[in-house]
N, C-alpha and C. Protein backbone atom coordinates (compact mmCIF):
# COMPACT_ATOMS: atom_id res chain seq x y z
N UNK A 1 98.80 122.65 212.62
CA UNK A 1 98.96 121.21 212.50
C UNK A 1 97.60 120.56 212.29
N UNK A 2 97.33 119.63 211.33
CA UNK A 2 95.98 118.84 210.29
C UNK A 2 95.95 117.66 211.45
N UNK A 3 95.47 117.39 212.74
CA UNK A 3 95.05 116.39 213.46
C UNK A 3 94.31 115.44 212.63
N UNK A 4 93.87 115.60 211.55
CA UNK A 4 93.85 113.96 210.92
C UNK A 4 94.02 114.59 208.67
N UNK A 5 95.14 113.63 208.74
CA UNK A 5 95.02 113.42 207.45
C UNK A 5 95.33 111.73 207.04
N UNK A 6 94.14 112.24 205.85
CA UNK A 6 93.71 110.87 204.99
C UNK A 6 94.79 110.99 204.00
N UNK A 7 94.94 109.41 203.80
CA UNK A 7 95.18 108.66 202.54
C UNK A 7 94.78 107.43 201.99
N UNK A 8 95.22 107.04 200.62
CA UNK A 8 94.82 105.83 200.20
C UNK A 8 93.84 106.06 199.15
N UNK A 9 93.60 107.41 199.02
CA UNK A 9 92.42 107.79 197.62
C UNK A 9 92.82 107.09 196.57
N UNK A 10 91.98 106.87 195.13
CA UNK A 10 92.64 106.76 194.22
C UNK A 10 91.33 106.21 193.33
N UNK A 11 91.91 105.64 191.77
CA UNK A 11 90.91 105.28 190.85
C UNK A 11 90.96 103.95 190.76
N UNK A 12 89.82 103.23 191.03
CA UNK A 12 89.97 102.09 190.89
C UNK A 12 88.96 101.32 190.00
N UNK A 13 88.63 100.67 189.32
CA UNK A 13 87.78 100.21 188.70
C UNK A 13 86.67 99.17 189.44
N UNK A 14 85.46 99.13 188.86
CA UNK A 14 84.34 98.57 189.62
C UNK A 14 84.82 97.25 190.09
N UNK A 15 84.47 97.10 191.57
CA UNK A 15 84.41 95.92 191.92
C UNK A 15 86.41 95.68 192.52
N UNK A 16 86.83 96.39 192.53
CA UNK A 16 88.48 96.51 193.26
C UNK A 16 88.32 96.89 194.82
N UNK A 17 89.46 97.29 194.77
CA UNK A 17 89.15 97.15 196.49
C UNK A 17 90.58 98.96 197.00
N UNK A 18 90.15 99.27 197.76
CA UNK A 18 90.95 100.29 198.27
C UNK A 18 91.30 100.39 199.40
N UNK A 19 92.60 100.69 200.46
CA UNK A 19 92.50 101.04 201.64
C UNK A 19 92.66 102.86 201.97
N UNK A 20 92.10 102.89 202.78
CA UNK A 20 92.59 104.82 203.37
C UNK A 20 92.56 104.40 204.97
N UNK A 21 93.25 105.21 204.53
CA UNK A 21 94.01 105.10 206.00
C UNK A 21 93.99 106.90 206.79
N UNK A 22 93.41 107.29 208.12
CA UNK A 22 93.84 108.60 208.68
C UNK A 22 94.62 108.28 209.55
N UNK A 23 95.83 109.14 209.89
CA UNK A 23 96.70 109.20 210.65
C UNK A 23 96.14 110.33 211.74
N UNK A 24 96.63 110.16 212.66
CA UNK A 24 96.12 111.16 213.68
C UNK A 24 97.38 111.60 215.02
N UNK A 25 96.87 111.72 215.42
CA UNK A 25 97.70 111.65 217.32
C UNK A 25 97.59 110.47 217.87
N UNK A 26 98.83 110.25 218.92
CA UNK A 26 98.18 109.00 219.73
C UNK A 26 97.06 109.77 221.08
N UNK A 27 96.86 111.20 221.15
CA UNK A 27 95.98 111.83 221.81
C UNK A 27 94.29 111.14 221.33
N UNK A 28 94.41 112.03 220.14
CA UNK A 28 92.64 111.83 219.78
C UNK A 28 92.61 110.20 219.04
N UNK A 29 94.01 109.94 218.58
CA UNK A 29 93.61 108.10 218.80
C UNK A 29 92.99 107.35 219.82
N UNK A 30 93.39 107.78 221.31
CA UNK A 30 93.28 106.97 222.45
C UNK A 30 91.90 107.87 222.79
N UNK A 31 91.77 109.17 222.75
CA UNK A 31 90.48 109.29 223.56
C UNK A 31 89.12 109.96 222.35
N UNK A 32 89.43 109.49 221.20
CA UNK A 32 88.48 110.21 220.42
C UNK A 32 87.47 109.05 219.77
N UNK A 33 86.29 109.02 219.56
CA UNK A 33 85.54 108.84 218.44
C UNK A 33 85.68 108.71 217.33
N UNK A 34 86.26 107.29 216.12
CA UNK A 34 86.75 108.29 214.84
C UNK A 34 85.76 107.63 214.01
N UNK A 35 85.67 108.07 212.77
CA UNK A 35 84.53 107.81 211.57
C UNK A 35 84.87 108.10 210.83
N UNK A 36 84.39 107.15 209.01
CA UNK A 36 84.69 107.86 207.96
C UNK A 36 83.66 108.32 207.71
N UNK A 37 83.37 109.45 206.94
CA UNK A 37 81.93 109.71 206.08
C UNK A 37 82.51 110.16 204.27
N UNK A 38 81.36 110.06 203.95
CA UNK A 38 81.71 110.80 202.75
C UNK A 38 80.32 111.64 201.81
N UNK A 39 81.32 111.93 200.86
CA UNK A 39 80.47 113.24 200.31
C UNK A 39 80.74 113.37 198.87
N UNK A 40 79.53 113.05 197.95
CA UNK A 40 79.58 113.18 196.45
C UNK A 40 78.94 114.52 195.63
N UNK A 41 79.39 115.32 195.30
CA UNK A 41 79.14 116.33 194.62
C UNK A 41 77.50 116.11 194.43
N UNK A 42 77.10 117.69 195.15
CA UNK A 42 75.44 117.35 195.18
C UNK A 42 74.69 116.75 196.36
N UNK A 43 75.68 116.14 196.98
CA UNK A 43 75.07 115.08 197.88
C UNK A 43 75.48 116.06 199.47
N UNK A 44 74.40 115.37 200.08
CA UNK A 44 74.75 115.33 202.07
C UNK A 44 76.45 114.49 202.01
N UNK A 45 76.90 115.16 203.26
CA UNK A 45 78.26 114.25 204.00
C UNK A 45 76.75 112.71 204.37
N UNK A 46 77.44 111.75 204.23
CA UNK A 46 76.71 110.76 204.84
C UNK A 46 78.36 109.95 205.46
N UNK A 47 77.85 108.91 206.89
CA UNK A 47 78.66 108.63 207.56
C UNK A 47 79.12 106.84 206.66
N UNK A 48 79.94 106.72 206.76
CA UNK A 48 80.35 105.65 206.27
C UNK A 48 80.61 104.36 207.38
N UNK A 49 81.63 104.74 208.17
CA UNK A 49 81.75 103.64 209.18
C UNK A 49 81.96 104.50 210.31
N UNK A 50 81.80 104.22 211.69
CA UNK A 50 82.22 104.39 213.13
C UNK A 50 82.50 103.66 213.84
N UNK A 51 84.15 104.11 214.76
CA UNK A 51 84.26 103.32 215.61
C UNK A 51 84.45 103.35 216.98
N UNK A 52 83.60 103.19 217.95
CA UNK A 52 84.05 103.97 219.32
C UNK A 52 84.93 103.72 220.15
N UNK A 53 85.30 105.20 220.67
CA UNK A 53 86.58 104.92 221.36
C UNK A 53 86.70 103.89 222.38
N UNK A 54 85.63 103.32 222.92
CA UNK A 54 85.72 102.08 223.81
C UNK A 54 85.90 101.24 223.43
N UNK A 55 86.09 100.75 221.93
CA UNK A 55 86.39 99.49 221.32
C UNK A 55 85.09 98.35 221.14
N UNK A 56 83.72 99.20 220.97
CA UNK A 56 82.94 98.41 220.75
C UNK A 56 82.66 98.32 219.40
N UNK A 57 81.18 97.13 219.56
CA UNK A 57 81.05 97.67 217.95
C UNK A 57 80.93 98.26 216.78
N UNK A 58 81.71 98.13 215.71
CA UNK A 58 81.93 99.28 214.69
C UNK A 58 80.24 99.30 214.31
N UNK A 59 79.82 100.61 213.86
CA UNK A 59 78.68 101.00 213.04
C UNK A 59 78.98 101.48 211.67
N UNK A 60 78.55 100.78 210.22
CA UNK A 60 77.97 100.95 209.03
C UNK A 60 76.93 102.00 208.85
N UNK A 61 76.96 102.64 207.57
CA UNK A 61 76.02 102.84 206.88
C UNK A 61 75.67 101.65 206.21
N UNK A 62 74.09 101.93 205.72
CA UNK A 62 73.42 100.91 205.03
C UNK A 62 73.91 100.74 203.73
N UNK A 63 74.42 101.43 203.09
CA UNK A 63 74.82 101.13 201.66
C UNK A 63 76.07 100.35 201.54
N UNK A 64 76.85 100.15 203.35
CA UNK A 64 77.77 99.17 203.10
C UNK A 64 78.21 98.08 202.90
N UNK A 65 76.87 97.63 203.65
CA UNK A 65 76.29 96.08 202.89
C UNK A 65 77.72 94.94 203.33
N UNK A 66 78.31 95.12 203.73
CA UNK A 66 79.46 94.03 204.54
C UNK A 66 81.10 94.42 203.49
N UNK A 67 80.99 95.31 202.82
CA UNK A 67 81.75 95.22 201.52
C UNK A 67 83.07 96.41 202.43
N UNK A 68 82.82 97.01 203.49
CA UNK A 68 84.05 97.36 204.13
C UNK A 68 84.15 96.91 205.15
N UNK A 69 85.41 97.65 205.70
CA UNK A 69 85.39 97.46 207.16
C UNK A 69 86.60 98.21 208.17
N UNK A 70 86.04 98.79 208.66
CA UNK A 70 86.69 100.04 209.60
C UNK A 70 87.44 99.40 210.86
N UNK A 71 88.49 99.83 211.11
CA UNK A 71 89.76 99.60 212.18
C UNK A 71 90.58 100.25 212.56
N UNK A 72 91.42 99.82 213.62
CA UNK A 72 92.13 101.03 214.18
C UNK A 72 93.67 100.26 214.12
N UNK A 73 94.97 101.02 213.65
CA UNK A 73 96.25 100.46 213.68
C UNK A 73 97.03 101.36 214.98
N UNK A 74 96.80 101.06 215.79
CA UNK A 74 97.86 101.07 216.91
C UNK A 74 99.53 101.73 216.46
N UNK A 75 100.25 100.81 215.81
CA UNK A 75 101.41 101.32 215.23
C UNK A 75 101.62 101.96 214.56
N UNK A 76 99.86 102.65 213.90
CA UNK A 76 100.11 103.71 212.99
C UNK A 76 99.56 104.87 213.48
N UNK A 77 99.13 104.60 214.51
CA UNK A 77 98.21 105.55 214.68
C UNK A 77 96.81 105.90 213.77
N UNK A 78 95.89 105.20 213.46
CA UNK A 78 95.88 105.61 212.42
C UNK A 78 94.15 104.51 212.19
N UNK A 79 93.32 105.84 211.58
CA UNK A 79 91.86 105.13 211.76
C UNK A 79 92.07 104.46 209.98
N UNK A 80 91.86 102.70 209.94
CA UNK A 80 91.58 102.43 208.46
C UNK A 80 90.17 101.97 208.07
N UNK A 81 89.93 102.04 206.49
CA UNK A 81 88.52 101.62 205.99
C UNK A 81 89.59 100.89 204.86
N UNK A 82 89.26 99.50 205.34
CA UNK A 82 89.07 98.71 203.89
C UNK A 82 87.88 98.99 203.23
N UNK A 83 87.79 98.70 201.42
CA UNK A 83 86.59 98.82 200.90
C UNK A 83 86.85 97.63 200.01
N UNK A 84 86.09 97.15 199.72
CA UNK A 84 85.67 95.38 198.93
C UNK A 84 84.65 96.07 198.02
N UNK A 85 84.85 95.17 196.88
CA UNK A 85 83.46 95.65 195.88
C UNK A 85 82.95 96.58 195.67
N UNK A 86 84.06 98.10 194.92
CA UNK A 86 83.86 98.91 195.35
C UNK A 86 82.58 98.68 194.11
N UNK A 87 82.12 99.98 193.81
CA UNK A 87 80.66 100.20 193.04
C UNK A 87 81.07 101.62 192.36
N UNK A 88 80.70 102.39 191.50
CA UNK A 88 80.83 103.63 190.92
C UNK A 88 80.21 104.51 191.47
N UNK A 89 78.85 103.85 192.36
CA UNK A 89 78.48 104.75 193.40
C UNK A 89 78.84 105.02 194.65
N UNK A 90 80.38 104.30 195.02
CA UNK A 90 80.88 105.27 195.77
C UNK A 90 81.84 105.64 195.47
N UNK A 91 81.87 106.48 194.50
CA UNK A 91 82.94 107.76 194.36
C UNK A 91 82.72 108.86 195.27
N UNK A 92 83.29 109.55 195.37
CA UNK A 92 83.39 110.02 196.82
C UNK A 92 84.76 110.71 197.35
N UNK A 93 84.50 111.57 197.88
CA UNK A 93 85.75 112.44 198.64
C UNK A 93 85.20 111.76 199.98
N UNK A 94 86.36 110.81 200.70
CA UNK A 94 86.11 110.47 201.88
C UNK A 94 86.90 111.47 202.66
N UNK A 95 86.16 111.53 203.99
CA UNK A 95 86.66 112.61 204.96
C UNK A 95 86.52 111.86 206.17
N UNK A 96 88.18 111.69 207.35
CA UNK A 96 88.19 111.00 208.72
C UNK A 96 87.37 112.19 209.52
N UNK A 97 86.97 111.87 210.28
CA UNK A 97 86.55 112.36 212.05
C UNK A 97 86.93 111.87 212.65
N UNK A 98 87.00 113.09 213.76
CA UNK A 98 87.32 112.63 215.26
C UNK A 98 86.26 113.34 216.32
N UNK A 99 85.63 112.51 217.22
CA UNK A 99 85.15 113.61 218.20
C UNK A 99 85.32 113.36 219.19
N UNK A 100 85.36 113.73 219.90
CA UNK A 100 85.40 113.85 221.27
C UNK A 100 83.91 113.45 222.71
N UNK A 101 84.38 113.15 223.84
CA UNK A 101 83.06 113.15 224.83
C UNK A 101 82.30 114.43 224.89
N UNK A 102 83.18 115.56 225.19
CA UNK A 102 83.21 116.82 225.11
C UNK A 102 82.36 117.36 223.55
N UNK A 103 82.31 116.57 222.84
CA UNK A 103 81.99 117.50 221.28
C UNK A 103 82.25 118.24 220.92
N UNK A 104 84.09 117.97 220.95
CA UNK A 104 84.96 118.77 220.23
C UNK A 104 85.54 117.99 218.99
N UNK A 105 85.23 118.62 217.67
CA UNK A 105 85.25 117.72 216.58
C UNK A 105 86.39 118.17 215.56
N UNK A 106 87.09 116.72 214.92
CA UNK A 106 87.89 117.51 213.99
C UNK A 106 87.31 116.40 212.43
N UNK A 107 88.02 117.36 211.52
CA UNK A 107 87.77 116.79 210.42
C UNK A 107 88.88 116.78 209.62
N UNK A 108 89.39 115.81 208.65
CA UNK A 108 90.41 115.75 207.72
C UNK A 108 89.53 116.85 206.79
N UNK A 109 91.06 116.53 205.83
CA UNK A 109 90.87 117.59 204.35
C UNK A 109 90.46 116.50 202.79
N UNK A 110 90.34 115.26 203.71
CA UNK A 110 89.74 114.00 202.29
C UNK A 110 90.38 113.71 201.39
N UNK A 111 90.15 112.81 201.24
CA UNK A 111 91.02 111.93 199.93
C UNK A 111 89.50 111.33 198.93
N UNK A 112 90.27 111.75 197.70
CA UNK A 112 89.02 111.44 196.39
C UNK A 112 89.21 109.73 196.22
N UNK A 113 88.09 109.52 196.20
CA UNK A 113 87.82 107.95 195.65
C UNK A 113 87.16 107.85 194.44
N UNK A 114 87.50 107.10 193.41
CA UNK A 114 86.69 107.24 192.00
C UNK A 114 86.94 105.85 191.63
N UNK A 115 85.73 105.53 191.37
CA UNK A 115 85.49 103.82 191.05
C UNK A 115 84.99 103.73 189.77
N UNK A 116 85.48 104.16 188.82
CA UNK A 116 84.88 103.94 187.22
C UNK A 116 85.90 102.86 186.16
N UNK A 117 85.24 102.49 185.40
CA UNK A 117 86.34 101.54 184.44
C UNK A 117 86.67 102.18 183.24
């Protein structure tokens, strides 16, 4: 059993907007760490958004510049990233996390994002 799978990938043209959404457990919902990061052919995983399980404030990467924004749906279970304005530079296979206090970590299997016109 895939403790977190993504959706919401897709092609969108510059400057559109996308949601993904990971579904998870209400386990590692309620006591986990979750984050998006992502990863472009060639490139490091770099972290995209985090949000801690205490419900404080979410943390950005710098390239996000205010243009997403990371949340948690209760009824879905389920970690989301809006994205605003997307750019062609972030195309990207996004991938959810989860971790734990413990630093026991899981990872989705990613959903492709492609922002070209």
């Amino acid at each position: 059993q895939v403790p977190l799978v993504e959706s919401g990938g897709g092609l969108v043209q510059p400057g559109g907007s996308l949601r993904l959404s990971c579904a998870t457990s209400d386990y590692i919902f309620t006591w986990y760490n979750m984050a998006w990061y992502r990863q472009s052919p060639g490139k490091e995983r770099e972290m995209v958004a985090e949000l801690p399980r205490s419900g404080g404030d979410p943390n950005y990467g710098d390239f996000v510049k205010g243009r997403f924004t990371v949340s948690k749906s209760r009824a879905d279970n389920a970690l989301i990233l809006q994205m605003n304005s997307l750019k062609p530079e972030d195309s990207a296979v996004y991938f959810c996390n989860a971790e734990s206090s413990r630093g026991v970590n899981h990872w989705g299997k990613g959903t492709l994002v492609t922002v070209s016109s």
